[in-house]
Protein backbone atom coordinates (compact mmCIF):
# COMPACT_ATOMS: atom_id res chain seq x y z
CA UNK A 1 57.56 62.42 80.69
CA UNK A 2 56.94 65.79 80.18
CA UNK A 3 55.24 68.44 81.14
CA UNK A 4 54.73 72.10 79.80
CA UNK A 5 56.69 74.90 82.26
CA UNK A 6 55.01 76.91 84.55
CA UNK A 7 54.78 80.66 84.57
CA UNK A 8 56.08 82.20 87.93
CA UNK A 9 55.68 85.98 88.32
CA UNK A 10 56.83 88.55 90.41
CA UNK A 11 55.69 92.19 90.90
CA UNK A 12 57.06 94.91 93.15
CA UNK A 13 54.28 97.74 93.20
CA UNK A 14 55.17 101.27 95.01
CA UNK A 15 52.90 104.06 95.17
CA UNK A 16 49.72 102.19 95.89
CA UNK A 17 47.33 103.85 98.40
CA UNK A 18 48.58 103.06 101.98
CA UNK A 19 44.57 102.48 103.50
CA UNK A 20 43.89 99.41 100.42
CA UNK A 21 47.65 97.91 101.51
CA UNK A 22 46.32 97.68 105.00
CA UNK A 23 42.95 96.33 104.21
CA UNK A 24 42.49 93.07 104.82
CA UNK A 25 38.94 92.38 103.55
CA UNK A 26 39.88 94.27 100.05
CA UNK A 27 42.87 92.42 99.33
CA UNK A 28 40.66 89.12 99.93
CA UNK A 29 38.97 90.75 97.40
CA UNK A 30 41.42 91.31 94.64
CA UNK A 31 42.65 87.68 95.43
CA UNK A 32 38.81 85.93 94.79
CA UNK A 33 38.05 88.74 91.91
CA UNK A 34 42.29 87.44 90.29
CA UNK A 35 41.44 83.76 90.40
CA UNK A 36 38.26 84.02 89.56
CA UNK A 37 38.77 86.29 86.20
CA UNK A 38 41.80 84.43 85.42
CA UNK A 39 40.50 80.80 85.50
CA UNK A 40 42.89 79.61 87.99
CA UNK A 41 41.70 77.32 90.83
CA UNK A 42 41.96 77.95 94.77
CA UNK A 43 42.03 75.16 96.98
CA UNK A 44 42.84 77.44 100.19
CA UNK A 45 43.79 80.63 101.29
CA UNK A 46 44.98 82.33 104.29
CA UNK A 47 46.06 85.58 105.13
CA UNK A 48 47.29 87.65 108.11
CA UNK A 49 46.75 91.19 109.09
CA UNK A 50 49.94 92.79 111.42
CA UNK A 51 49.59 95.16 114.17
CA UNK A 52 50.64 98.20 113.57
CA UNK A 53 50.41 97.34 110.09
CA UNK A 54 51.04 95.36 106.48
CA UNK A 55 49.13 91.93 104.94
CA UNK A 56 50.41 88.53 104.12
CA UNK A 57 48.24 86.62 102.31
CA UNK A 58 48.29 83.12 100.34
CA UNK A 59 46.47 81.23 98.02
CA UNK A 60 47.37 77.69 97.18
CA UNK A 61 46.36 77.11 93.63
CA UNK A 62 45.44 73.45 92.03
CA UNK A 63 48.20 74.93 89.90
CA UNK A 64 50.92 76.22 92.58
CA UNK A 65 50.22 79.11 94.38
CA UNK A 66 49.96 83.16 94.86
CA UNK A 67 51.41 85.01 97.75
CA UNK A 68 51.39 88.63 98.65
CA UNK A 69 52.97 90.99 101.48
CA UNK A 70 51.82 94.71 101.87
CA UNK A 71 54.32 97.35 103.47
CA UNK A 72 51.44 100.31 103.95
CA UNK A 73 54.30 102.70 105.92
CA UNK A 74 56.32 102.20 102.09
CA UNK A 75 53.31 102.34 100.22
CA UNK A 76 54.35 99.17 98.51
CA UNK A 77 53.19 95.78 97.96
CA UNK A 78 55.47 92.36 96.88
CA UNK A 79 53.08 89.71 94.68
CA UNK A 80 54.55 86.38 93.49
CA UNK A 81 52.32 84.79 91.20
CA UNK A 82 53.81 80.79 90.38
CA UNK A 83 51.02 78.52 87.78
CA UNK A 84 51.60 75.34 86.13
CA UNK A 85 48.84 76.43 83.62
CA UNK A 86 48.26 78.46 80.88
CA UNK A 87 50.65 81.78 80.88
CA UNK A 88 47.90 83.85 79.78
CA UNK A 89 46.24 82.50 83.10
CA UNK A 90 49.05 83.84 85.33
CA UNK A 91 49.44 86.88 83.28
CA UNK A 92 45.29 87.85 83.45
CA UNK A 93 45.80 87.30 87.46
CA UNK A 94 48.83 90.00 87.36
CA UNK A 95 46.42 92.78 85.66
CA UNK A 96 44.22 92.53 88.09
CA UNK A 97 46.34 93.56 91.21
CA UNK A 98 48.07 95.77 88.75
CA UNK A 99 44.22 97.09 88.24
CA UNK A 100 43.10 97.30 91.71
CA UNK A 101 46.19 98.73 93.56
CA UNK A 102 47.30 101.18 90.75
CA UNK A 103 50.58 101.96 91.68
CA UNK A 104 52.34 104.64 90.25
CA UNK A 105 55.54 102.32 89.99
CA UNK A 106 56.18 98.88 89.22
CA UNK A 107 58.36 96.21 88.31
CA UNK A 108 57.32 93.09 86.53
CA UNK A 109 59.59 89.80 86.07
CA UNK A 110 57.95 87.12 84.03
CA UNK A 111 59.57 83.81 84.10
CA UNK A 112 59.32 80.60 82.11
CA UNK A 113 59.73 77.49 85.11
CA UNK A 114 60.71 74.31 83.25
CA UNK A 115 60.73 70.87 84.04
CA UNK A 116 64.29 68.94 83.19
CA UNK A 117 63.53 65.02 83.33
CA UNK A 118 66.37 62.49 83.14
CA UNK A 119 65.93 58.60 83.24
C-alpha cells in the first residue's frame, strides 16, 4: 500500500516580542487562526503556561500534530509542524506563526516524511 509522505516542519524563531511568547491566550490564538487558514483539522489541544515564564502548547491534528515551546527570557520560540496532508497545508500553517510572532531571525527546515512498505 501506499501512501503519499508527510510534511514535518521545524522553525526556530528569535527576536519575537518577549510579552506575545508569554501569552497564553494569544498563542491559542495563532494556533486556531494556523489550522483554521491552513485547512488542517484539530481534534485536541492543550497547552501549559510556566511560572516564571515560557508556553508549551499542542495540537493533535487528524493529520499528526503541531507543538510549540516559548523561551520569553531568549526571546525565542521552537514550532514543529508534522501533516500527513497536503504540503502546501503545512507550509500555509508555518506563515502564519512566521506572521504573528515576526521574529527578526529564523530558521526553517522543511522535510519530506515517507512511508517505506515491505511485504
Amino acid at each position: 500500500m501506499k501512501r503519499k509522505p508527510g510534511t514535518h516542519i521545524l522553525v526556530e524563531m528569535y527576536g519575537c516580542d518577549e510579552k506575545k511568547l508569554d501569552d497564553i491566550l494569544f498563542i491559542k490564538k495563532v494556533f486556531r487562526k494556523a489550522i483554521k487558514e491552513s485547512g488542517l483539522k484539530s481534534l485536541k489541544s492543550m497547552f501549559h503556561k510556566f511560572n516564571p515564564q515560557g508556553v508549551t502548547g499542542f495540537a493533535l491534528l487528524a493529520s499528526s500534530h503541531l507543538s510549540i515551546h516559548t523561551w520569553p527570557e531568549y526571546k525565542a520560540l521552537f514550532l514543529d509542524i508534522f501533516a500527513c496532508d497536503e504540503r502546501r497545508k503545512a507550509v500555509k500553517a508555518m506563515e502564519v506563526f512566521l506572521k504573528e510572532f515576526k521574529p527578526k531571525k529564523s530558521r526553517k527546515r522543511i522535510l519530506s516524511r515517507g512511508y517505506i512498505h515491505q511485504k
